[in-house]
PDB file of N, CA and C in Angstrom:
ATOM      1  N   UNK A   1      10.155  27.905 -19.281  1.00  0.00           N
ATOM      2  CA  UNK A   1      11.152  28.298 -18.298  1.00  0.00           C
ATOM      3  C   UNK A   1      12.012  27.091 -17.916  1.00  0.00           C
ATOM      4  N   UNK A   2      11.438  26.339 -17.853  1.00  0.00           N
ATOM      5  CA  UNK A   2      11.803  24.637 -17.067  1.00  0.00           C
ATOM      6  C   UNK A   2      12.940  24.094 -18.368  1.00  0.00           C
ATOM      7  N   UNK A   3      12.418  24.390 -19.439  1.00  0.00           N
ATOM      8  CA  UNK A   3      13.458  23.954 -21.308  1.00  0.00           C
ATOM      9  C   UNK A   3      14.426  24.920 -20.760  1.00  0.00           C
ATOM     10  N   UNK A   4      14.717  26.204 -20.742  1.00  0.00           N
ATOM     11  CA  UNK A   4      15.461  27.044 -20.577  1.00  0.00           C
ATOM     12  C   UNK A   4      16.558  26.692 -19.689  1.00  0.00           C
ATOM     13  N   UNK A   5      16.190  26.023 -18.052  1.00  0.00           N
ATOM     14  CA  UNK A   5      16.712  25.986 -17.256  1.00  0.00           C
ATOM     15  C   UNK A   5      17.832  24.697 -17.731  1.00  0.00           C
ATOM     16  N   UNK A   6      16.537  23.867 -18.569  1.00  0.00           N
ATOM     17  CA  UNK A   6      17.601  22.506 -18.646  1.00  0.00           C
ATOM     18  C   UNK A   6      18.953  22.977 -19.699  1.00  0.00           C
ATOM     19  N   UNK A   7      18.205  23.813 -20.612  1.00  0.00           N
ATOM     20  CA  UNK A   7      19.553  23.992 -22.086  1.00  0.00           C
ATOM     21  C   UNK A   7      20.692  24.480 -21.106  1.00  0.00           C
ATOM     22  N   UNK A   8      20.692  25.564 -20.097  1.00  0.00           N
ATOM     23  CA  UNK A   8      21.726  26.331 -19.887  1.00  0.00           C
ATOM     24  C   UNK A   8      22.485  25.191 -18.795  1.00  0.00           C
ATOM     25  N   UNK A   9      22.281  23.678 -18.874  1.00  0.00           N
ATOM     26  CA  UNK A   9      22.608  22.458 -17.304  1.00  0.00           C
ATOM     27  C   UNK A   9      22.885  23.542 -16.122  1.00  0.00           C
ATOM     28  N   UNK A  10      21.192  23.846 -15.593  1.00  0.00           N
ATOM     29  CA  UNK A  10      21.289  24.273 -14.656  1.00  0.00           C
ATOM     30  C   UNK A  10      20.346  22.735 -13.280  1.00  0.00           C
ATOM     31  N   UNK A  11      20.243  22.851 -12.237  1.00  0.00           N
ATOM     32  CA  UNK A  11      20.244  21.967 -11.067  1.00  0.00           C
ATOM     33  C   UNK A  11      18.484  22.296 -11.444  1.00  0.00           C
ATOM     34  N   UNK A  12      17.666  21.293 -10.681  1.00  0.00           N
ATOM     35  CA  UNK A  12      16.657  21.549 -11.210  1.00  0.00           C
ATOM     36  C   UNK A  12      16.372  22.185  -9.500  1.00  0.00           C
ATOM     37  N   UNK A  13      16.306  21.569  -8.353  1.00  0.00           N
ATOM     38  CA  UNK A  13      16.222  22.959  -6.795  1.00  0.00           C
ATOM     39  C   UNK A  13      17.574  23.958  -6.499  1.00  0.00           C
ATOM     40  N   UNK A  14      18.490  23.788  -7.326  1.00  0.00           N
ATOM     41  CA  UNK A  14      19.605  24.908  -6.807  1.00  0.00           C
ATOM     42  C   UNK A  14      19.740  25.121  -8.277  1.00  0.00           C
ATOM     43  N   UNK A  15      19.168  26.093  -8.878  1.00  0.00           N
ATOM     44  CA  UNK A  15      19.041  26.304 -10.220  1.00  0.00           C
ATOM     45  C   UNK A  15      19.934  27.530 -10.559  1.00  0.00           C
ATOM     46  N   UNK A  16      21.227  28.070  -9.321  1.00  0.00           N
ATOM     47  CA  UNK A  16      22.367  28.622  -9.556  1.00  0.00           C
ATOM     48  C   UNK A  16      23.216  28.175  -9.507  1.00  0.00           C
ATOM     49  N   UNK A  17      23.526  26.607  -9.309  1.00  0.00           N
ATOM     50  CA  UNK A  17      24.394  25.335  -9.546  1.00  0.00           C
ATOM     51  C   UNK A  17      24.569  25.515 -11.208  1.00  0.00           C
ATOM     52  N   UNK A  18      25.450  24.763 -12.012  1.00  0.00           N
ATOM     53  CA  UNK A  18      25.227  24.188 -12.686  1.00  0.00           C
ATOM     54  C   UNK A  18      25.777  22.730 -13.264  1.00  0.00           C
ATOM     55  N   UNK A  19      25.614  22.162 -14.075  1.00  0.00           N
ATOM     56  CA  UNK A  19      25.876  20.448 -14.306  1.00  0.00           C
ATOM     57  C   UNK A  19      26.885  20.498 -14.724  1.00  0.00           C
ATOM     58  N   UNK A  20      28.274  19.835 -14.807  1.00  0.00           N
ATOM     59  CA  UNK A  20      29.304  19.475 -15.759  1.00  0.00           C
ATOM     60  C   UNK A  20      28.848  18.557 -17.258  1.00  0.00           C
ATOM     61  N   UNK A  21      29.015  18.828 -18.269  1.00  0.00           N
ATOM     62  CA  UNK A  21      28.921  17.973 -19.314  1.00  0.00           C
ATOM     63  C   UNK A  21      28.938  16.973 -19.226  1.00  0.00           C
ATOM     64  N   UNK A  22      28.739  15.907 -19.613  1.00  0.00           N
ATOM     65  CA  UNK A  22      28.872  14.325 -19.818  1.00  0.00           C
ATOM     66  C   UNK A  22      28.312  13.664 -21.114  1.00  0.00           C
ATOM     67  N   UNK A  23      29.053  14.068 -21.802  1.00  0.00           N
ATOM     68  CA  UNK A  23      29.106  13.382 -22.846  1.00  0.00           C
ATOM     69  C   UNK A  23      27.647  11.887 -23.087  1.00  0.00           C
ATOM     70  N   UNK A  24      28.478  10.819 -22.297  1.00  0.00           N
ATOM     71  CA  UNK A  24      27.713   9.792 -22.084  1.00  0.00           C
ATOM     72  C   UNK A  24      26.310   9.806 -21.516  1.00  0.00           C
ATOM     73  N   UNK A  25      25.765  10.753 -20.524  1.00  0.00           N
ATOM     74  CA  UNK A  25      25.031  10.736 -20.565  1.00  0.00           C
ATOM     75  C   UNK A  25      23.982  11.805 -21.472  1.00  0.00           C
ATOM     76  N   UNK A  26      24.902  12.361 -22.271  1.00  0.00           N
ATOM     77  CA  UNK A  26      23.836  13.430 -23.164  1.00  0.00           C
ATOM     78  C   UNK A  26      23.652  12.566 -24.114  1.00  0.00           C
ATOM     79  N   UNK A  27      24.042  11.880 -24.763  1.00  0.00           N
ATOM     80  CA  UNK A  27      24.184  10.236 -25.889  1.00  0.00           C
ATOM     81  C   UNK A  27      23.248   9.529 -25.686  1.00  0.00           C
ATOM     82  N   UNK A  28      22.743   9.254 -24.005  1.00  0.00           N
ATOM     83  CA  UNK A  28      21.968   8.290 -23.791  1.00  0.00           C
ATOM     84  C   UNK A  28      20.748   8.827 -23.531  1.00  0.00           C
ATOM     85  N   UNK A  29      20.398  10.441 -23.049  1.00  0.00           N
ATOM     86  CA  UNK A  29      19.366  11.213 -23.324  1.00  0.00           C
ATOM     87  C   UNK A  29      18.685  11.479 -24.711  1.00  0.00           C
ATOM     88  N   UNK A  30      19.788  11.436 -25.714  1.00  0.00           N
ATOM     89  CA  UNK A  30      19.110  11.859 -26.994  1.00  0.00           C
ATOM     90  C   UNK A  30      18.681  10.936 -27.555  1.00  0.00           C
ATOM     91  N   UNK A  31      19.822   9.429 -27.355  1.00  0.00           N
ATOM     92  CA  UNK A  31      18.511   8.453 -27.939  1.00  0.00           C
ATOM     93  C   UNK A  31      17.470   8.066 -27.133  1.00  0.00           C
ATOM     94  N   UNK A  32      17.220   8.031 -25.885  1.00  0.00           N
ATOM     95  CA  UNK A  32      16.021   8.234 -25.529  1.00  0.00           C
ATOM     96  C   UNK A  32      14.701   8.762 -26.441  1.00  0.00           C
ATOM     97  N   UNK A  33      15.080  10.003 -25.880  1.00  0.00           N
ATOM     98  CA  UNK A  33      14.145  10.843 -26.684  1.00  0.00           C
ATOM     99  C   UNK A  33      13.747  10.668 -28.465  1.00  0.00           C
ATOM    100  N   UNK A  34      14.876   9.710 -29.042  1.00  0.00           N
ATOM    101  CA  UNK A  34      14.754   9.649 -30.426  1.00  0.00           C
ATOM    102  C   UNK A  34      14.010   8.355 -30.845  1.00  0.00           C
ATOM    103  N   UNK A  35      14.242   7.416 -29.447  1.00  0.00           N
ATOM    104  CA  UNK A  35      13.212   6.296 -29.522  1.00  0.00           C
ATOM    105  C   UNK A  35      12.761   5.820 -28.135  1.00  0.00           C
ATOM    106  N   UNK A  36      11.708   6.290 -27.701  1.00  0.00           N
ATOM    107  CA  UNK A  36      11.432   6.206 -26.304  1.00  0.00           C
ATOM    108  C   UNK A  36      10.836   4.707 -25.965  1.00  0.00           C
ATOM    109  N   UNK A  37      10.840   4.362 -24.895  1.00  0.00           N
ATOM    110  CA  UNK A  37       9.916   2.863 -24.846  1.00  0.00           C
ATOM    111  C   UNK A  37       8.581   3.049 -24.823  1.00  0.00           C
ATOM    112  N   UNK A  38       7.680   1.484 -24.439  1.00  0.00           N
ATOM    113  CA  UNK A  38       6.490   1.124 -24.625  1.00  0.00           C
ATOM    114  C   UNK A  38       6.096   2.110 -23.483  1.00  0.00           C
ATOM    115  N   UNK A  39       6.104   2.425 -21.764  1.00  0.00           N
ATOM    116  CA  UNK A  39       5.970   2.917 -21.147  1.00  0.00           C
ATOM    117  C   UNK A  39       6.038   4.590 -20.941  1.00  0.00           C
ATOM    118  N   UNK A  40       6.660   5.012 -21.754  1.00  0.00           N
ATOM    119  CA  UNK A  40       6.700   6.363 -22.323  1.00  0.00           C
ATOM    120  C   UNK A  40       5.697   6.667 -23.027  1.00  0.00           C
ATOM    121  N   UNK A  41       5.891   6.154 -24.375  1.00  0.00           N
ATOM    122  CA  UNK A  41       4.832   6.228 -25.568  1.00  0.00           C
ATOM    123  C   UNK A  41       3.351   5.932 -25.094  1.00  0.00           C
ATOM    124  N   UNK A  42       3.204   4.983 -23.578  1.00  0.00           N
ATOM    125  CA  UNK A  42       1.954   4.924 -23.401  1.00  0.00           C
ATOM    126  C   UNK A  42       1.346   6.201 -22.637  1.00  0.00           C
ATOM    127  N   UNK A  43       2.074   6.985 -21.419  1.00  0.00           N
ATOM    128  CA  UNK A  43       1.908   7.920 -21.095  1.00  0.00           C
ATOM    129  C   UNK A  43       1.723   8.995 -21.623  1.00  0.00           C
ATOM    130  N   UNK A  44       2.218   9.202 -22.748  1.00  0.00           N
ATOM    131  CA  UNK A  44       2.559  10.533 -23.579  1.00  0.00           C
ATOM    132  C   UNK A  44       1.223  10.414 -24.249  1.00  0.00           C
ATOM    133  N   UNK A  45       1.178   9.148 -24.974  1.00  0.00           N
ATOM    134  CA  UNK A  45      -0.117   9.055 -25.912  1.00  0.00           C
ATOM    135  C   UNK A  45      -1.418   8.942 -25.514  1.00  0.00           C
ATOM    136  N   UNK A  46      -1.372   8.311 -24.716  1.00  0.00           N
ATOM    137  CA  UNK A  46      -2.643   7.478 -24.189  1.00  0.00           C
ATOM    138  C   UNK A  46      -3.176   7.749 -22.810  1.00  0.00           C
ATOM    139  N   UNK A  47      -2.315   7.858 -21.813  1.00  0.00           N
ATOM    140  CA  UNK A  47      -3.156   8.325 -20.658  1.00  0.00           C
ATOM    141  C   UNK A  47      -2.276   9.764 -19.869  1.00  0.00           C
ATOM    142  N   UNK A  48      -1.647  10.351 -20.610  1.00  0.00           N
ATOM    143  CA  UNK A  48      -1.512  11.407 -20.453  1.00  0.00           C
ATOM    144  C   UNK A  48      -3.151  12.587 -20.335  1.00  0.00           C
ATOM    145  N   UNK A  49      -3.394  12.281 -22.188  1.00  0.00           N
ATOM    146  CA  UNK A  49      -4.733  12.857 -22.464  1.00  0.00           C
ATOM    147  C   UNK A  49      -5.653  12.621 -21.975  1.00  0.00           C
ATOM    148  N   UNK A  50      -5.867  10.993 -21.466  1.00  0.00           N
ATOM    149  CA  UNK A  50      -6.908  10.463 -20.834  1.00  0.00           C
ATOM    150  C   UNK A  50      -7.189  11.327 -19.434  1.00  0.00           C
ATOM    151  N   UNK A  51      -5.987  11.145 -18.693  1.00  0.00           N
ATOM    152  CA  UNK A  51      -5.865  11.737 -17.483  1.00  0.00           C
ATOM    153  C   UNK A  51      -6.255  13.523 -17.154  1.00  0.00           C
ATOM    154  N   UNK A  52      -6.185  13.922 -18.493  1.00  0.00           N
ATOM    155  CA  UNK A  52      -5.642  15.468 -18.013  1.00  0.00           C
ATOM    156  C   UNK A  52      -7.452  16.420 -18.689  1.00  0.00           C
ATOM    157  N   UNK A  53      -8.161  14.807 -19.270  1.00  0.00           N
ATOM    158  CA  UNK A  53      -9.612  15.613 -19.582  1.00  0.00           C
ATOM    159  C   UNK A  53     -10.279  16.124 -18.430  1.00  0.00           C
ATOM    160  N   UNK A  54     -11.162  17.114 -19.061  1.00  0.00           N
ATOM    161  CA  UNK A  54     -12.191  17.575 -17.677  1.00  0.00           C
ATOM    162  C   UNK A  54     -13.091  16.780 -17.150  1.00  0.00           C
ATOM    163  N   UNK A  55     -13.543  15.681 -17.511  1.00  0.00           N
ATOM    164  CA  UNK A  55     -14.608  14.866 -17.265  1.00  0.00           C
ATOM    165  C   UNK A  55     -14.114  14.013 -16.352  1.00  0.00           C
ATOM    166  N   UNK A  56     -12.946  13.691 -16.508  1.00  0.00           N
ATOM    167  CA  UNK A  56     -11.551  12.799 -15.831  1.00  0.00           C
ATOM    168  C   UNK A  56     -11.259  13.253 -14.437  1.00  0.00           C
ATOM    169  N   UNK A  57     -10.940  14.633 -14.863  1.00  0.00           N
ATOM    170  CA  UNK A  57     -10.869  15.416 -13.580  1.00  0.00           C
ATOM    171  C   UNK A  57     -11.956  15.281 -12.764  1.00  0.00           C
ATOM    172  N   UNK A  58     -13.021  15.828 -13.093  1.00  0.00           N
ATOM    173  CA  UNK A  58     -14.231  15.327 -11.767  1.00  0.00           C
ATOM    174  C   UNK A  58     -14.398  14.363 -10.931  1.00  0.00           C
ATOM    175  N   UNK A  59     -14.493  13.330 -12.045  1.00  0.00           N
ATOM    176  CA  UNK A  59     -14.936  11.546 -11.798  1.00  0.00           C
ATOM    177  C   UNK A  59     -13.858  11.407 -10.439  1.00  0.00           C
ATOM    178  N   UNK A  60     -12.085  11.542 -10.571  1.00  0.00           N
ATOM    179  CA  UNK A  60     -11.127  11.663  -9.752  1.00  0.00           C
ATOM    180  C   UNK A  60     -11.463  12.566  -8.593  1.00  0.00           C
ATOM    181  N   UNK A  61     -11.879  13.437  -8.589  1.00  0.00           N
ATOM    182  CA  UNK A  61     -12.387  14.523  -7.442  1.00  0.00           C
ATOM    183  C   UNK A  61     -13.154  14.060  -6.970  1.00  0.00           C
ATOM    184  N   UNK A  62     -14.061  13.269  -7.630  1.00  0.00           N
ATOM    185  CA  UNK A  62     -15.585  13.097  -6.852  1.00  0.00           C
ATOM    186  C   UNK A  62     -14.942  11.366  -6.097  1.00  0.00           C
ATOM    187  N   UNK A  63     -14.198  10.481  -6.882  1.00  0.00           N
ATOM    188  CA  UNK A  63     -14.237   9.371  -5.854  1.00  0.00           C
ATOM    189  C   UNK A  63     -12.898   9.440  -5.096  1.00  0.00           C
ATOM    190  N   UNK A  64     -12.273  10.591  -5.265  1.00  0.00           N
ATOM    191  CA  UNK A  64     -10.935  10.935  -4.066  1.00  0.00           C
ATOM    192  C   UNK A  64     -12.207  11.525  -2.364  1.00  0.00           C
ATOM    193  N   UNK A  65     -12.974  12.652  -2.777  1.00  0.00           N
ATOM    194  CA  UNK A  65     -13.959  13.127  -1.820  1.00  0.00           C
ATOM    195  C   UNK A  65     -14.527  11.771  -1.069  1.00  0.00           C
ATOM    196  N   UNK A  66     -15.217  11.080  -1.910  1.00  0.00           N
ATOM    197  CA  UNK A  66     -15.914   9.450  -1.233  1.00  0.00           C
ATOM    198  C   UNK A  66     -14.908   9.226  -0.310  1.00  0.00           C
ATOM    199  N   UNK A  67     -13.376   8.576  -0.963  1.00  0.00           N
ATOM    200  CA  UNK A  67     -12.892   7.815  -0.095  1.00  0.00           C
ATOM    201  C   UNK A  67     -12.546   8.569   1.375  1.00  0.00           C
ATOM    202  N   UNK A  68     -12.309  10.297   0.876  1.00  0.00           N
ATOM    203  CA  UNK A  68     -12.482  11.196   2.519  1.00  0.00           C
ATOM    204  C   UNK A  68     -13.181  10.677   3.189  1.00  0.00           C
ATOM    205  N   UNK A  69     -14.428  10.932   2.827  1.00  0.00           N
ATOM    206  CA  UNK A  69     -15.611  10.796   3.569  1.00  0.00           C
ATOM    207  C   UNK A  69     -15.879   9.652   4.542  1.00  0.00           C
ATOM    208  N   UNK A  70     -15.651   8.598   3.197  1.00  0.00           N
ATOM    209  CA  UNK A  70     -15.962   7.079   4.233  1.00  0.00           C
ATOM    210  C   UNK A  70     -14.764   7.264   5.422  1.00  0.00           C
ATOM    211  N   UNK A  71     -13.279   7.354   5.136  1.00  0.00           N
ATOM    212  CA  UNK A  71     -12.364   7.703   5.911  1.00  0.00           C
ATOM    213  C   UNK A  71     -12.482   8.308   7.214  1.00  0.00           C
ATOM    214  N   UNK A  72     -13.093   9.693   7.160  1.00  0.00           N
ATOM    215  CA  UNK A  72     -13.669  10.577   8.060  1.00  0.00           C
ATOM    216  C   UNK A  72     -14.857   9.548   9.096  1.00  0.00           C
ATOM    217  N   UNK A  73     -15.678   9.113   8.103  1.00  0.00           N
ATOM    218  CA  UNK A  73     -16.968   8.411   8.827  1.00  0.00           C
ATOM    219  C   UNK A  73     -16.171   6.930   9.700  1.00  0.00           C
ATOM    220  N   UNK A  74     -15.173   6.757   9.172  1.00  0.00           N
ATOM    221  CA  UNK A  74     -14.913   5.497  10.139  1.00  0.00           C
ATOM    222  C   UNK A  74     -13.808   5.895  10.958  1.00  0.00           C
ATOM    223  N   UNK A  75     -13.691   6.746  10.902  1.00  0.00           N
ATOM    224  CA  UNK A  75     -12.680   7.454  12.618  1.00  0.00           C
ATOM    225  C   UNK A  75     -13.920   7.711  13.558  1.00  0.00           C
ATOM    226  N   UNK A  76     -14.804   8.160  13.018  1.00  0.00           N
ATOM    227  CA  UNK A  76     -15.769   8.942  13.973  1.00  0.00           C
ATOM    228  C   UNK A  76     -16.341   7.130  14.614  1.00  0.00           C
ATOM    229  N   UNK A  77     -16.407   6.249  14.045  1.00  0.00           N
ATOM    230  CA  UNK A  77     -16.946   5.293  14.809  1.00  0.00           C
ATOM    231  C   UNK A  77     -15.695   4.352  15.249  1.00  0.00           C
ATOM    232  N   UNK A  78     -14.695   4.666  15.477  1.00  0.00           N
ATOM    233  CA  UNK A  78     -13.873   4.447  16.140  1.00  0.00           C
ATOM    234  C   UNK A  78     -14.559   4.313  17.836  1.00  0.00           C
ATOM    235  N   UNK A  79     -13.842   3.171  18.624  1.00  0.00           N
ATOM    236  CA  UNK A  79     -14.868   3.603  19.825  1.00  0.00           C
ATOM    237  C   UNK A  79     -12.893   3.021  20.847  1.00  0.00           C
ATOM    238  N   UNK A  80     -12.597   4.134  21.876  1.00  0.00           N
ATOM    239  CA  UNK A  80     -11.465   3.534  22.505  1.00  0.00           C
ATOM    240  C   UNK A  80     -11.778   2.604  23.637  1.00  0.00           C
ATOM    241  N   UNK A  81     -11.209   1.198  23.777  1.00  0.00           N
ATOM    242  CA  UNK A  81     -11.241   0.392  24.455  1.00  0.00           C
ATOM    243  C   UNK A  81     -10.320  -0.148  25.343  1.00  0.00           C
ATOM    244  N   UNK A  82     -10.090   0.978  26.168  1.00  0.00           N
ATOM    245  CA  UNK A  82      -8.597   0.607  27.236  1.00  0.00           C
ATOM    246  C   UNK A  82      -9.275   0.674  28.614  1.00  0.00           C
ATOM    247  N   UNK A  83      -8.180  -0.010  29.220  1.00  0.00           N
ATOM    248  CA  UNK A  83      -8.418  -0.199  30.910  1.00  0.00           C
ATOM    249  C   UNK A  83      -6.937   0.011  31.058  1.00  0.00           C
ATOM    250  N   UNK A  84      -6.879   0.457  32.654  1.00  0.00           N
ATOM    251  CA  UNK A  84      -5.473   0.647  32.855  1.00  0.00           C
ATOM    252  C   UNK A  84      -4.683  -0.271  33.433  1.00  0.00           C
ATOM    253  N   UNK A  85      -5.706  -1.456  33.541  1.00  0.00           N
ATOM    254  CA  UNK A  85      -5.035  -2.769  34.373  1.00  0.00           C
ATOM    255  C   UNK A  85      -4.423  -3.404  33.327  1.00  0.00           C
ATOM    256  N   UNK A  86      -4.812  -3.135  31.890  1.00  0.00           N
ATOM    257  CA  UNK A  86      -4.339  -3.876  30.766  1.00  0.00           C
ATOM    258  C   UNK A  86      -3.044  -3.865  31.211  1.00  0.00           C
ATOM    259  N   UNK A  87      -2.406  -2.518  31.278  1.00  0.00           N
ATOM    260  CA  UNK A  87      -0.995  -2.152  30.693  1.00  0.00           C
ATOM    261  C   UNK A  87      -0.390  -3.166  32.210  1.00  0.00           C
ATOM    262  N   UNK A  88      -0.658  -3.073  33.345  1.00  0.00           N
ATOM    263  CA  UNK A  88       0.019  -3.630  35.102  1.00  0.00           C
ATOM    264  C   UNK A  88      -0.093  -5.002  33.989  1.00  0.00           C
ATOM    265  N   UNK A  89       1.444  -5.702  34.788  1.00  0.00           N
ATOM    266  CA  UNK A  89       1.775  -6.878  33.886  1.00  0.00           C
ATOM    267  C   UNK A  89       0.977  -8.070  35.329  1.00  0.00           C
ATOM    268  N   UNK A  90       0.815  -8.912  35.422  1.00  0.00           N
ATOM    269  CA  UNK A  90       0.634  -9.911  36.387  1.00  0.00           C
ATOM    270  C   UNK A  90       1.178  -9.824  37.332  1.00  0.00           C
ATOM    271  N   UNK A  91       1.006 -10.095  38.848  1.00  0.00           N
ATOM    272  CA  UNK A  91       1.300 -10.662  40.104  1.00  0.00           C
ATOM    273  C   UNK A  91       1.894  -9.509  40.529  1.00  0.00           C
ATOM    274  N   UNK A  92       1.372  -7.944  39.515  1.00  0.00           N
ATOM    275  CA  UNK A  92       2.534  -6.619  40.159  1.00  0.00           C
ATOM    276  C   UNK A  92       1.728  -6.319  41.529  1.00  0.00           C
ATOM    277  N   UNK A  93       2.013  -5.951  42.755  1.00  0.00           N
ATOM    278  CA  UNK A  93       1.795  -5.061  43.725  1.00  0.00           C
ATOM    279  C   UNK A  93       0.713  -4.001  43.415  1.00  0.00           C
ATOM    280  N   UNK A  94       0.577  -3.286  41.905  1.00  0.00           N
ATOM    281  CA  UNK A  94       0.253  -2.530  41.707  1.00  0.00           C
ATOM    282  C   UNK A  94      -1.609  -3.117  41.143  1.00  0.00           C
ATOM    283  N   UNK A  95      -1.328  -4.187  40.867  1.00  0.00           N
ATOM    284  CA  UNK A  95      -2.686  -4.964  40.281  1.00  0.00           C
ATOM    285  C   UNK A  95      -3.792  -4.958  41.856  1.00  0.00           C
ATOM    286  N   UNK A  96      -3.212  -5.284  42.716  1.00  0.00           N
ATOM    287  CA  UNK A  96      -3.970  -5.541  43.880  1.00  0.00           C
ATOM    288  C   UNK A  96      -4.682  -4.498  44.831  1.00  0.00           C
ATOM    289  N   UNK A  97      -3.589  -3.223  44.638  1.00  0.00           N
ATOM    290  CA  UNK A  97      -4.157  -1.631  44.903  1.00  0.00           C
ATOM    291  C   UNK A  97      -5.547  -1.636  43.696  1.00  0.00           C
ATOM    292  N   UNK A  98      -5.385  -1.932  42.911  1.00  0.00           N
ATOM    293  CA  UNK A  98      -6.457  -1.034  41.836  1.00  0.00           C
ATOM    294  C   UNK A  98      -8.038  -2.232  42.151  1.00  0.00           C
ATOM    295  N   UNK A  99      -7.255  -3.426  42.636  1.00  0.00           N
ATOM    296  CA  UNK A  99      -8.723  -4.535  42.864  1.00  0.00           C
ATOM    297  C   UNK A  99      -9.426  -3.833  43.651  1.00  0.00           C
ATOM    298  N   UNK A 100      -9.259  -3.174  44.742  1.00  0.00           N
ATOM    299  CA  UNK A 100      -9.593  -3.033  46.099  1.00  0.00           C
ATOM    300  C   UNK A 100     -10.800  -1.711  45.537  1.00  0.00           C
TER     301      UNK A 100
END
Protein backbone atom coordinates (compact mmCIF):
# COMPACT_ATOMS: atom_id res chain seq x y z
CA UNK A 1 0.00 0.00 0.00
CA UNK A 2 2.85 2.35 1.30
CA UNK A 3 4.88 1.43 -2.73
CA UNK A 4 1.54 2.39 -4.15
CA UNK A 5 1.15 5.56 -2.27
CA UNK A 6 4.77 6.55 -3.09
CA UNK A 7 4.47 5.62 -7.20
CA UNK A 8 1.27 7.78 -7.49
CA UNK A 9 3.78 11.14 -5.29
CA UNK A 10 1.27 11.06 -2.90
CA UNK A 11 2.17 13.02 0.92
CA UNK A 12 2.99 10.34 3.20
CA UNK A 13 0.10 12.06 6.42
CA UNK A 14 -2.06 14.01 3.81
CA UNK A 15 -2.01 11.21 1.35
CA UNK A 16 -4.76 13.38 -0.80
CA UNK A 17 -1.95 15.97 -1.36
CA UNK A 18 0.19 15.19 -3.95
CA UNK A 19 4.17 15.96 -4.72
CA UNK A 20 5.24 18.06 -7.77
CA UNK A 21 7.98 16.23 -9.81
CA UNK A 22 11.54 17.06 -9.34
CA UNK A 23 13.51 15.83 -11.51
CA UNK A 24 16.69 16.34 -9.26
CA UNK A 25 15.54 14.85 -6.63
CA UNK A 26 14.15 11.62 -8.38
CA UNK A 27 18.07 11.36 -9.90
CA UNK A 28 19.33 11.47 -6.51
CA UNK A 29 16.74 8.83 -5.15
CA UNK A 30 17.53 6.35 -7.84
CA UNK A 31 21.09 6.44 -7.39
CA UNK A 32 20.66 5.98 -3.98
CA UNK A 33 18.89 3.07 -4.21
CA UNK A 34 21.32 1.80 -7.09
CA UNK A 35 24.24 2.20 -4.69
CA UNK A 36 23.32 2.69 -1.16
CA UNK A 37 26.02 3.42 1.62
CA UNK A 38 27.91 1.48 4.36
CA UNK A 39 25.02 2.48 6.85
CA UNK A 40 22.20 1.28 4.76
CA UNK A 41 23.73 -1.93 3.59
CA UNK A 42 24.44 -2.48 7.31
CA UNK A 43 20.82 -2.17 8.38
CA UNK A 44 19.27 -3.90 5.55
CA UNK A 45 21.79 -6.79 5.87
CA UNK A 46 22.87 -7.24 9.10
CA UNK A 47 20.83 -5.90 11.84
CA UNK A 48 17.74 -5.51 10.26
CA UNK A 49 17.50 -9.56 10.51
CA UNK A 50 19.33 -9.54 13.64
CA UNK A 51 16.80 -7.25 15.15
CA UNK A 52 13.53 -8.57 13.79
CA UNK A 53 14.41 -12.52 15.14
CA UNK A 54 12.17 -14.03 17.76
CA UNK A 55 14.78 -14.78 20.21
CA UNK A 56 15.82 -10.99 19.77
CA UNK A 57 12.50 -10.03 20.41
CA UNK A 58 12.27 -11.53 23.91
CA UNK A 59 15.84 -10.89 25.18
CA UNK A 60 14.56 -6.87 24.23
CA UNK A 61 11.20 -7.43 26.10
CA UNK A 62 12.64 -9.08 28.89
CA UNK A 63 15.56 -6.31 29.59
CA UNK A 64 13.10 -3.28 28.45
CA UNK A 65 10.57 -5.01 31.55
CA UNK A 66 13.95 -5.00 34.05
CA UNK A 67 14.71 -1.54 33.32
CA UNK A 68 10.58 -0.82 34.23
CA UNK A 69 10.89 -2.48 37.09
CA UNK A 70 14.11 -1.19 38.63
CA UNK A 71 12.52 2.30 37.43
CA UNK A 72 9.21 1.61 39.21
CA UNK A 73 11.28 0.21 42.36
CA UNK A 74 13.26 3.44 42.66
CA UNK A 75 10.29 5.93 42.63
CA UNK A 76 8.75 3.87 45.27
CA UNK A 77 11.93 4.60 47.45
CA UNK A 78 11.89 7.96 46.65
CA UNK A 79 11.40 9.55 50.19
CA UNK A 80 10.10 13.68 50.00
CA UNK A 81 12.25 15.95 52.00
CA UNK A 82 10.73 19.47 52.31
CA UNK A 83 10.09 21.94 55.08
CA UNK A 84 8.27 25.01 54.44
CA UNK A 85 10.81 27.28 56.04
CA UNK A 86 13.10 26.13 53.18
CA UNK A 87 11.17 28.09 50.61
CA UNK A 88 10.79 31.82 53.54
CA UNK A 89 14.05 33.50 52.24
CA UNK A 90 16.04 35.00 55.49
CA UNK A 91 15.28 37.85 57.96
CA UNK A 92 11.39 37.54 56.32
CA UNK A 93 8.71 38.50 59.07
CA UNK A 94 7.29 35.38 58.01
CA UNK A 95 10.38 33.11 59.37
CA UNK A 96 9.72 34.35 62.97
CA UNK A 97 5.75 33.54 62.98
CA UNK A 98 6.59 29.87 62.06
CA UNK A 99 9.68 29.83 65.04
CA UNK A 100 7.19 30.52 67.64
Amino acid sequence: IDARRQKARRMDCCCCFTVAENAEHDKARKDFEANPGMVSKFMKDKFGPFIVNKNVGVAVTVVSMGFLAAGIYGATQLKVESNQLDFVPDGSYIKSTFDV
